[in-house]
C-alpha atoms as a PDB file:
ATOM      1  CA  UNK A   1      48.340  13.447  21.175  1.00  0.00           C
ATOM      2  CA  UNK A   2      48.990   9.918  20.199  1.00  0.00           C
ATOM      3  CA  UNK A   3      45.666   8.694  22.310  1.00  0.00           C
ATOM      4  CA  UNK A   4      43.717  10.780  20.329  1.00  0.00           C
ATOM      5  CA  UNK A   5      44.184   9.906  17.130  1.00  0.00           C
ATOM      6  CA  UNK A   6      43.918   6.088  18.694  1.00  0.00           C
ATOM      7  CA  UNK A   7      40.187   6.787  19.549  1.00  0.00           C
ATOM      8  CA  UNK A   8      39.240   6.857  16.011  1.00  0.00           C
ATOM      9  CA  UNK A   9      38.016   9.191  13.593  1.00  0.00           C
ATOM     10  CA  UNK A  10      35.651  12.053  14.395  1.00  0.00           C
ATOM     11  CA  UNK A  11      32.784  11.648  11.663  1.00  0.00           C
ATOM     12  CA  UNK A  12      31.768  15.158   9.995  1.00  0.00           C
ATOM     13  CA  UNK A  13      28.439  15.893  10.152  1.00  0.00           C
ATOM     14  CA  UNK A  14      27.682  15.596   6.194  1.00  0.00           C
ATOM     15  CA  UNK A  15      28.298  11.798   7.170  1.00  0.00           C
ATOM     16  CA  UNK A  16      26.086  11.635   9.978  1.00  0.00           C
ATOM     17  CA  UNK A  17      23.351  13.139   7.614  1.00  0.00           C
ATOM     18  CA  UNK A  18      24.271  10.814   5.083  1.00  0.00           C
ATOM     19  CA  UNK A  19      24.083   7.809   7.332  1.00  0.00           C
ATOM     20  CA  UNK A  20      20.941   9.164   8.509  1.00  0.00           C
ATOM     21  CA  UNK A  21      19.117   9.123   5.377  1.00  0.00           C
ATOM     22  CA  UNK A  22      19.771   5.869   4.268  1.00  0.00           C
ATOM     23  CA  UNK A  23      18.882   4.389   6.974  1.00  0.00           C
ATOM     24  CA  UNK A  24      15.564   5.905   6.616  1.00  0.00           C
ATOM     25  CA  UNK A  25      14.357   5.333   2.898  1.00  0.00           C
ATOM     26  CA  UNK A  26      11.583   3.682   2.848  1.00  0.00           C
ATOM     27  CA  UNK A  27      10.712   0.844  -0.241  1.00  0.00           C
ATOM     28  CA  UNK A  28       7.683   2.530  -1.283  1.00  0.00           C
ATOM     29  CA  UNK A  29       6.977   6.188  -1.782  1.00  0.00           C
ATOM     30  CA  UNK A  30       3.842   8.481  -0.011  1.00  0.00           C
ATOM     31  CA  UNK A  31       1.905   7.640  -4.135  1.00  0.00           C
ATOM     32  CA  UNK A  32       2.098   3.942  -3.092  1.00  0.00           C
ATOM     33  CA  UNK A  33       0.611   3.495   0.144  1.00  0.00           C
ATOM     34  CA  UNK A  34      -2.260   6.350  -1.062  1.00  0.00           C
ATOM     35  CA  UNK A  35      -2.681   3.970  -4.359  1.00  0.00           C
ATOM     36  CA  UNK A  36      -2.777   0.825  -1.475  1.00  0.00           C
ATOM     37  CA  UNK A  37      -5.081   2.859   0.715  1.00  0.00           C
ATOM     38  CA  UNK A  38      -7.479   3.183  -2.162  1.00  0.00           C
ATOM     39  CA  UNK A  39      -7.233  -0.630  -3.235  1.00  0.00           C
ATOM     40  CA  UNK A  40      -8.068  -1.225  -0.032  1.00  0.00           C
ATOM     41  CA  UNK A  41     -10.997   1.009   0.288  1.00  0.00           C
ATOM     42  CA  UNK A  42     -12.497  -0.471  -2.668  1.00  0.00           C
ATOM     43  CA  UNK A  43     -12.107  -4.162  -1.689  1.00  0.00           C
ATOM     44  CA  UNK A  44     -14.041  -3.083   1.686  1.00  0.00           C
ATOM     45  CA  UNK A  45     -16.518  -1.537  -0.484  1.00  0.00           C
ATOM     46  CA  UNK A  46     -17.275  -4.219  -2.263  1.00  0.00           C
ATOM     47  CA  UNK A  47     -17.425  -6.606   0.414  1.00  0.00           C
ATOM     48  CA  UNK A  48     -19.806  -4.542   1.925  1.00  0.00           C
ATOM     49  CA  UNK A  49     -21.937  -4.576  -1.400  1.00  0.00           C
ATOM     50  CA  UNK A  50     -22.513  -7.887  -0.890  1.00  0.00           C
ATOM     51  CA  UNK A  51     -23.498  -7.741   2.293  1.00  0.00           C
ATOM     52  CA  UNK A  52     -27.031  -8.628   3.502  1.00  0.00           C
ATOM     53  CA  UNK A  53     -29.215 -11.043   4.525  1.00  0.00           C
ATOM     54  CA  UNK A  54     -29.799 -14.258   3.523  1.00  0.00           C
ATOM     55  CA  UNK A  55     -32.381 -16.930   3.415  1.00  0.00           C
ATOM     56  CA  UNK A  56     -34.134 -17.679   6.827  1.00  0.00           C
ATOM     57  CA  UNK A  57     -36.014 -21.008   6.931  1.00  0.00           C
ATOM     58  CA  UNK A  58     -38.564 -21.726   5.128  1.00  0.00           C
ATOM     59  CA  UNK A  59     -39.234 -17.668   3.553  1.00  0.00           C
ATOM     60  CA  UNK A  60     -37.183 -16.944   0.567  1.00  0.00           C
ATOM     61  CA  UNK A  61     -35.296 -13.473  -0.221  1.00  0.00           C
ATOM     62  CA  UNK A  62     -34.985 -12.393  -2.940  1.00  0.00           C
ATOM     63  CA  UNK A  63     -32.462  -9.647  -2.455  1.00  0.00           C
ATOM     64  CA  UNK A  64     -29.746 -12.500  -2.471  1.00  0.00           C
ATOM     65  CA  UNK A  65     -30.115 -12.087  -6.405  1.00  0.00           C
ATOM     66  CA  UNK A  66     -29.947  -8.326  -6.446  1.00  0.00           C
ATOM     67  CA  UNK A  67     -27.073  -7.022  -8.999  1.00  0.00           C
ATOM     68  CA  UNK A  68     -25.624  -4.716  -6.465  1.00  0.00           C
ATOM     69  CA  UNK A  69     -25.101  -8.445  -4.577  1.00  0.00           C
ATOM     70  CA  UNK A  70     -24.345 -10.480  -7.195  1.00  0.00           C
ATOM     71  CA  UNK A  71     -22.394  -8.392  -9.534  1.00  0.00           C
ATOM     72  CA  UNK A  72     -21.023  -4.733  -8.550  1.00  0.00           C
ATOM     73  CA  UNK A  73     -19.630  -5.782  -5.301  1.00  0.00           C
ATOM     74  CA  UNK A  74     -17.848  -8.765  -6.910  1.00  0.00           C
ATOM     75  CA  UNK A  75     -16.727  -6.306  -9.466  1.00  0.00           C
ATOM     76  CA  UNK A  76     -15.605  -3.805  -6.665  1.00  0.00           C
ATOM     77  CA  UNK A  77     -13.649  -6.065  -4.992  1.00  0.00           C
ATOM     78  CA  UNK A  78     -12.075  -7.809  -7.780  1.00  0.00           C
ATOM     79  CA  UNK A  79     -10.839  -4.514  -9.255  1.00  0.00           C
ATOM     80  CA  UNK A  80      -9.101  -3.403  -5.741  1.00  0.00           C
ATOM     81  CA  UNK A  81      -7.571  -6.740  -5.925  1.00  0.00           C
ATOM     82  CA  UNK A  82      -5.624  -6.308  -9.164  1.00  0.00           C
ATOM     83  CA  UNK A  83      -4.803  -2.872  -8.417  1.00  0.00           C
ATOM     84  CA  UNK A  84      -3.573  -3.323  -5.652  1.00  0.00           C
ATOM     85  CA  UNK A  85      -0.386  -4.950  -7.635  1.00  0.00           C
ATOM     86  CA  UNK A  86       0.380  -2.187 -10.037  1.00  0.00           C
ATOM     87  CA  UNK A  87       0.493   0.427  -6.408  1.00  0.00           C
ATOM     88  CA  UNK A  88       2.946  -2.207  -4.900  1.00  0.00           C
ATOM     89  CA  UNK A  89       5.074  -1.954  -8.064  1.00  0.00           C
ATOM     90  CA  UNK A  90       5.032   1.588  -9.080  1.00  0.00           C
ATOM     91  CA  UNK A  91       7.723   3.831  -8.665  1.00  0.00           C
ATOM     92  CA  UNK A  92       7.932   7.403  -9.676  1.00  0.00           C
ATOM     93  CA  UNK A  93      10.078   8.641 -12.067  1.00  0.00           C
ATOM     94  CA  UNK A  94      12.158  11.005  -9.725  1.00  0.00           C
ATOM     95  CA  UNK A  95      13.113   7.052  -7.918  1.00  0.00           C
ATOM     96  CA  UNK A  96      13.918   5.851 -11.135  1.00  0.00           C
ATOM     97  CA  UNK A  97      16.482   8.613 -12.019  1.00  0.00           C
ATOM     98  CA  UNK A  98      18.189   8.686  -8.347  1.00  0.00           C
ATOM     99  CA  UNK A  99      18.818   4.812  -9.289  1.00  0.00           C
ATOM    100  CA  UNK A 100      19.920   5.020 -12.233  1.00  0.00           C
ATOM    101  CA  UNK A 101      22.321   6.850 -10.506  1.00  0.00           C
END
């Protein structure tokens, strides 16, 4: 009986569970990597906006000064790029009240 108790403690299994779960919480919630997914999307849209071809010898193009080129893909991108921050930092406010915890 003595060599039992010797082996250690047998853990229950609401602390298995428990150690389970922690060990799994993730940073960022499923809103923030959507959010991310959708910065992203909208940077690759706007690098393919300004996409095309470009001057070849001695022929000028003028499509190089197209607005779609020149300013909505810039635009595009530049807007995923600073929303991208705001998704990184985002929590909802079910996190905030299980921290506050």
């Amino acid at each position: 009986m003595a060599k039992l108790e010797k082996k250690g403690k047998k853990e229950t299994p609401q602390q298995v569970t428990k150690k389970s779960s922690e060990s799994e919480v993730l940073p960022m919630g499923r809103i923030n990597f959507i959010m991310i997914a959708v910065s992203v999307l909208l940077i690759a849209v706007g690098f393919a906006f300004m996409t095309g071809s470009a001057n070849v010898g001695a022929t000028f193009n003028a499509s190089i000064f197209d607005s779609s080129r020149t300013l909505v893909g810039p635009m595009l991108s530049l807007a995923g790029f600073i929303l991208i921050v705001p998704s990184i930092m985002y929590r909802s406010k079910k996190d905030k009240n299980t921290e506050e915890k």
